[in-house]
C-alpha atoms as a PDB file:
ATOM      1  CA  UNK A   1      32.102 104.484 -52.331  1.00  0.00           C
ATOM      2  CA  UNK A   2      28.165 104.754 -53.627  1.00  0.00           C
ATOM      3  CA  UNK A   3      25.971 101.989 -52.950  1.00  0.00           C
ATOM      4  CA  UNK A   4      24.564 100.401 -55.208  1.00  0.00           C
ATOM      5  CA  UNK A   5      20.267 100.710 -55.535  1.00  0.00           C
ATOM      6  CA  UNK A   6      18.381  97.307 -55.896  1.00  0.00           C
ATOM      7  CA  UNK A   7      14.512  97.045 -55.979  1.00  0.00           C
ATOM      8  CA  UNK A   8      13.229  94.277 -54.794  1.00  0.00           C
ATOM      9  CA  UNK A   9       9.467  92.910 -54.373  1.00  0.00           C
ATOM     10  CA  UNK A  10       8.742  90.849 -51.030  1.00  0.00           C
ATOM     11  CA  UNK A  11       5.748  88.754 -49.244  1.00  0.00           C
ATOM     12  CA  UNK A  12       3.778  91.519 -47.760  1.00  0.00           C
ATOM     13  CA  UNK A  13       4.253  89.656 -44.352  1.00  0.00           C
ATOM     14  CA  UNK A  14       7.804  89.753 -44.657  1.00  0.00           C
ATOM     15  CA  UNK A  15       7.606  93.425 -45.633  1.00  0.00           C
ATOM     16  CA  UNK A  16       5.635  93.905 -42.361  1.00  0.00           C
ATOM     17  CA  UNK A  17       7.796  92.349 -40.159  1.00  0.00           C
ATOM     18  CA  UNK A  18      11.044  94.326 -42.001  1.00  0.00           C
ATOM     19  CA  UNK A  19       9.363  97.515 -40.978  1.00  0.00           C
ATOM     20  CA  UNK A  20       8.665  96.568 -37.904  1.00  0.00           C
ATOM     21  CA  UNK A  21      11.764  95.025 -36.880  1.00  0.00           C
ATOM     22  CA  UNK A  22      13.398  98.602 -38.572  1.00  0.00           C
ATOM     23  CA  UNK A  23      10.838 100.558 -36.569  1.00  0.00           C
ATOM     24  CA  UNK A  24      11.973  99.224 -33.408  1.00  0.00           C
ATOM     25  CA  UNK A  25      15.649  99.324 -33.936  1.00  0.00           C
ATOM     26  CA  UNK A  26      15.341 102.815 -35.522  1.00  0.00           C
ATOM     27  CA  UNK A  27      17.291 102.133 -38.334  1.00  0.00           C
ATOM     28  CA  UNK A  28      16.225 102.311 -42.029  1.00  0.00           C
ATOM     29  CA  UNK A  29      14.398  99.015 -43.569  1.00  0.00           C
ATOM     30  CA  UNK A  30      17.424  99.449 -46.182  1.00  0.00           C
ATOM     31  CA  UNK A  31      19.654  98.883 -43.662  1.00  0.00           C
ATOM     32  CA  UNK A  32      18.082  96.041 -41.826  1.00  0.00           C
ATOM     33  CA  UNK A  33      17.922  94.692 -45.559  1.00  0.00           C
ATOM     34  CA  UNK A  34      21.780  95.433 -46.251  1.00  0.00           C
ATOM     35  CA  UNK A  35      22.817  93.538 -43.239  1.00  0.00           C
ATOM     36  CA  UNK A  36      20.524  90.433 -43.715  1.00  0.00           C
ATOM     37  CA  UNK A  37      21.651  89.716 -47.011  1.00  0.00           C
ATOM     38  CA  UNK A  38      25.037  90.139 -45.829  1.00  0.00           C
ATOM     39  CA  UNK A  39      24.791  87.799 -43.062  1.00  0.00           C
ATOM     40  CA  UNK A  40      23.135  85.249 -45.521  1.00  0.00           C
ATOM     41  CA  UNK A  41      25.586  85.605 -48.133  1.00  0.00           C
ATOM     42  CA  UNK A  42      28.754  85.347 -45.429  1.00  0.00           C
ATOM     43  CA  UNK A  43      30.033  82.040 -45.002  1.00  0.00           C
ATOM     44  CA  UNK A  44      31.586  82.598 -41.729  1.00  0.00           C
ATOM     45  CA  UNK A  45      28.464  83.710 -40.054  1.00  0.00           C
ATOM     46  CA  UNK A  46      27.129  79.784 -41.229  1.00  0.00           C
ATOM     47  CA  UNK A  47      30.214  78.664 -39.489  1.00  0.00           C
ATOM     48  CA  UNK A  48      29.816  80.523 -36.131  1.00  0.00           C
ATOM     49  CA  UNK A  49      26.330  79.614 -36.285  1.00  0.00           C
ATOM     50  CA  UNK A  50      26.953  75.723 -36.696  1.00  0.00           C
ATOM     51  CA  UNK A  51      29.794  76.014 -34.131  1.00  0.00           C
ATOM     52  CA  UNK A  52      27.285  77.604 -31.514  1.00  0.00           C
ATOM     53  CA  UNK A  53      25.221  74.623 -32.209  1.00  0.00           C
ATOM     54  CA  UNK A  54      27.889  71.714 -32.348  1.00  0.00           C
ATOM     55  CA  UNK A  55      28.762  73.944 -28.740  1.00  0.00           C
ATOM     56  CA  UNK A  56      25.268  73.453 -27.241  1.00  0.00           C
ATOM     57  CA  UNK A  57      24.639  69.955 -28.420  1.00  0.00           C
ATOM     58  CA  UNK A  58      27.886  68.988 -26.383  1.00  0.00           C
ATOM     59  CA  UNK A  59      26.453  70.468 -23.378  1.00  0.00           C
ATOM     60  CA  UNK A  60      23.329  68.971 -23.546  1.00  0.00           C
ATOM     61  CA  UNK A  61      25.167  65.554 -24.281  1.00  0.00           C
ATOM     62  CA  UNK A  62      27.213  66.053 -21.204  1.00  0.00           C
ATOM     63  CA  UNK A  63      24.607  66.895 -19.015  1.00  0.00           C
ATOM     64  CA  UNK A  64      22.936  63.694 -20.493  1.00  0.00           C
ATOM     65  CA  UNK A  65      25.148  61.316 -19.757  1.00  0.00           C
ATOM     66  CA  UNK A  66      25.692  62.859 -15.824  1.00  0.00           C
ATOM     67  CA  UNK A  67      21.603  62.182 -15.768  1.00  0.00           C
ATOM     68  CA  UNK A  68      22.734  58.480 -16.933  1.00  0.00           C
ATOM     69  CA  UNK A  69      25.450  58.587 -14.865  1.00  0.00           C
ATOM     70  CA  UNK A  70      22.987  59.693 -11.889  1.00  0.00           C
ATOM     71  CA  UNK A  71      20.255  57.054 -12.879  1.00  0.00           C
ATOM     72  CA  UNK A  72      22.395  54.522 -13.046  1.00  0.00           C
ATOM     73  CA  UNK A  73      24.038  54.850  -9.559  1.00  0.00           C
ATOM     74  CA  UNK A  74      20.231  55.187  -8.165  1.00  0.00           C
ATOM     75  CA  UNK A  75      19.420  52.119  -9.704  1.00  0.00           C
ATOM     76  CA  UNK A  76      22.636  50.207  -8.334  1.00  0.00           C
ATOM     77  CA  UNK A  77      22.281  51.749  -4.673  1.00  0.00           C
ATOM     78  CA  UNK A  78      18.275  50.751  -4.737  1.00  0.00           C
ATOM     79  CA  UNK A  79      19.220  47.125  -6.216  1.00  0.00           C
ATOM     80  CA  UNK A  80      21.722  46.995  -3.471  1.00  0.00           C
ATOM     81  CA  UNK A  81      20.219  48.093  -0.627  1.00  0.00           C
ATOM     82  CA  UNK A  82      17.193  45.621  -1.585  1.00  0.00           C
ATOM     83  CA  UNK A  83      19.565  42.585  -2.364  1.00  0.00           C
ATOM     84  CA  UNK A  84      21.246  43.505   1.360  1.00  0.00           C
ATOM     85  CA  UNK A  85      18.083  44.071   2.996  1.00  0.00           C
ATOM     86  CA  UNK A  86      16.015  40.646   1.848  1.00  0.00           C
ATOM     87  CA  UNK A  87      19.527  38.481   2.812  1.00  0.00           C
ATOM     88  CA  UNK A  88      19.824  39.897   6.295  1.00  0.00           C
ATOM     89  CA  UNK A  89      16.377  40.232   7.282  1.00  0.00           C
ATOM     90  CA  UNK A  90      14.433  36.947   8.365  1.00  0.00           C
ATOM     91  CA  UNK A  91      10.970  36.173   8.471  1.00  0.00           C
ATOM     92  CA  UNK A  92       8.621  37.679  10.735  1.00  0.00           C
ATOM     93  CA  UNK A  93       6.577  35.072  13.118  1.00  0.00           C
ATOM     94  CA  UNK A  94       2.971  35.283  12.461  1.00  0.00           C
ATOM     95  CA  UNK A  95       1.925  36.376  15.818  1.00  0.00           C
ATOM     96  CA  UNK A  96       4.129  39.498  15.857  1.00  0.00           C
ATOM     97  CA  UNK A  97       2.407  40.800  12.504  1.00  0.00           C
ATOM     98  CA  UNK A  98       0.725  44.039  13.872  1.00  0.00           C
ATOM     99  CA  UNK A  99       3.609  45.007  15.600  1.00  0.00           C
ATOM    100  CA  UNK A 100       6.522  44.558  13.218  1.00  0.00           C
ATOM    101  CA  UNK A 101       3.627  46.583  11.055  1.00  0.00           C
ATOM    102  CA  UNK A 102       3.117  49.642  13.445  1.00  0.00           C
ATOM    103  CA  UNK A 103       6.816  49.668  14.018  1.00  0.00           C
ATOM    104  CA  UNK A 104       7.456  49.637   9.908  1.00  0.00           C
ATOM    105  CA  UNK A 105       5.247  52.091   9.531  1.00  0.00           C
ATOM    106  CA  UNK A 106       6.838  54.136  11.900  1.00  0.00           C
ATOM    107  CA  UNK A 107      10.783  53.668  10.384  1.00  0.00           C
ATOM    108  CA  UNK A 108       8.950  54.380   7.288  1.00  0.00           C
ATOM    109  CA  UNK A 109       8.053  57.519   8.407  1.00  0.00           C
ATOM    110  CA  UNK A 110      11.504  58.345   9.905  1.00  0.00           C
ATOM    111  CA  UNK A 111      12.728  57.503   6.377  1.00  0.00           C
ATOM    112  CA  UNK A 112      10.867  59.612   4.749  1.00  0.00           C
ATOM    113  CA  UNK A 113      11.768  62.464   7.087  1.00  0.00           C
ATOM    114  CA  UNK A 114      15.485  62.001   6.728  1.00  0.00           C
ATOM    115  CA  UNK A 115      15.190  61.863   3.103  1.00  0.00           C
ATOM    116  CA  UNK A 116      13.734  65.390   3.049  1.00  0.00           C
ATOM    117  CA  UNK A 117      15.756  66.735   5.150  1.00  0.00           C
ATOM    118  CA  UNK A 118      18.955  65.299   3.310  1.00  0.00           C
ATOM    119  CA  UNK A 119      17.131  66.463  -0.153  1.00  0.00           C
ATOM    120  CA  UNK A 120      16.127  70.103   1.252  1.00  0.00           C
ATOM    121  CA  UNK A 121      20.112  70.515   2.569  1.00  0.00           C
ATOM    122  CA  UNK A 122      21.099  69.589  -0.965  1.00  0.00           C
ATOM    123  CA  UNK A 123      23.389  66.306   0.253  1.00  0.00           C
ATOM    124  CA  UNK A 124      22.784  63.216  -2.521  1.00  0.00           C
ATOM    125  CA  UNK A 125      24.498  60.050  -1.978  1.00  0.00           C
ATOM    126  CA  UNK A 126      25.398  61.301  -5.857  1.00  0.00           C
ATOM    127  CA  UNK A 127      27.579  63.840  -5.267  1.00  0.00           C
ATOM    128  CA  UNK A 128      29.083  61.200  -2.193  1.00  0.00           C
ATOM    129  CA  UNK A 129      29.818  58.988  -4.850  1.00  0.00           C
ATOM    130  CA  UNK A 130      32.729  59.296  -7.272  1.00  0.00           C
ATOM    131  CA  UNK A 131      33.510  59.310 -10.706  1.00  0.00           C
ATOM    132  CA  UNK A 132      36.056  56.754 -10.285  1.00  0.00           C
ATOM    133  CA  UNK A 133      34.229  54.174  -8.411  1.00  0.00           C
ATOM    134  CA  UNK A 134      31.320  54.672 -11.325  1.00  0.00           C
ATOM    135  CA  UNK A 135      34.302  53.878 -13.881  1.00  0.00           C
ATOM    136  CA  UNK A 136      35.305  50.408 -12.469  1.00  0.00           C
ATOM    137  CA  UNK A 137      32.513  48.758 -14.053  1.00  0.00           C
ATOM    138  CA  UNK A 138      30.609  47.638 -10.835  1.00  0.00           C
ATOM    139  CA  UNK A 139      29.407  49.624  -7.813  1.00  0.00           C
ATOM    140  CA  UNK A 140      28.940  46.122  -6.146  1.00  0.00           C
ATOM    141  CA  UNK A 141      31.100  45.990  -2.797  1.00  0.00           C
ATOM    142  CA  UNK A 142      30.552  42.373  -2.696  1.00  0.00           C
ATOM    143  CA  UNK A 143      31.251  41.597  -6.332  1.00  0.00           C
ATOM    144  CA  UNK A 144      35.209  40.582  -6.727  1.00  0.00           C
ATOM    145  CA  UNK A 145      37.328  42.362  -9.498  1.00  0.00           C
ATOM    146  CA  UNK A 146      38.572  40.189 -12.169  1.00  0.00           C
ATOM    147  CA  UNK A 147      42.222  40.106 -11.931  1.00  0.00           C
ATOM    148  CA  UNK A 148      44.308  40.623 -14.994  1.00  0.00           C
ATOM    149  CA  UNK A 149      45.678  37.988 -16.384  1.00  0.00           C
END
C-alpha cells in the first residue's frame, strides 16, 4: 500500500529539533514525523501514558505515607522517652551541679556515639517497630485500650 504525501509547514525550532532528533536516530525526518502523529492520534498510547502516571503517583503516595508512618513513630518514641524520662528523674541538689553536668555531658557523648553506630549499621528502632502496633491507634505502653463494649 502507497503512502500517502502531506506537506506540512512547521516552527523553524521544531523543524530543527525534527532533524536533529532524525539525525541521531538515523532515520528519515518523515519517519520520525509518521510515528509522532501516530502516537498523538492513538488513543491507547494516552492510556498507557496516564496509567504510567496513575502507577508512579501510587508509589510516591506509598512511600509518603511510610515517611508519615516513620515521622510519626519518631515523634511518639521522642514524646515518650521525654514523658518517661522527666517522671523518673528527680531533681538535682544544687551543690552537685558541676558534676551531674560533666557526667551529662559525658552520657551525652556516649549517646551520640551509639546513635552513629546504630545509624551507620543501618538498625532503626523503625524497622524494630511493626506495622501492627502502628495500627492500634496508640504506641503508648502505658495508655489502656478501650474495651469494646
Amino acid at each position: 500500500m502507497k503512502k500517502a504525501q502531506l506537506s506540512i509547514y512547521l516552527d523553524p525550532e521544531i523543524f530543527r529539533s525534527l532533524e536533529a532528533f532524525a539525525k541521531r536516530q538515523g532515520k528519515p525526518k518523515s519517519l520520525v514525523a509518521e510515528a509522532a502523529i501516530a502516537s498523538f492520534l492513538s488513543p491507547d498510547e494516552f492510556e498507557r501514558r496516564e496509567a504510567a502516571i496513575a502507577k508512579r503517583l501510587d508509589r510516591i503516595v506509598r512511600v509518603l505515607e511510610r515517611l508519615e508512618r516513620n515521622d510519626g513513630v519518631t515523634l511518639e518514641t521522642i514524646a515518650l522517652f521525654i514523658r518517661f524520662w522527666l517522671t523518673a528523674t528527680p531533681a538535682l541538689p544544687e551543690q552537685s551541679s558541676p558534676a551531674a553536668r560533666a557526667k551529662g555531658a559525658e552520657r551525652y557523648d556516649r549517646f551520640v556515639e551509639a546513635l552513629g553506630r546504630r545509624l551507620s549499621s543501618g538498625s532503626s528502632l523503625l524497622k524494630e517497630v511493626s506495622l501492627e502496633s502502628y495500627d492500634t491507634g496508640s504506641l503508648d505502653p502505658t495508655q489502656d485500650k478501650a474495651e469494646p463494649a
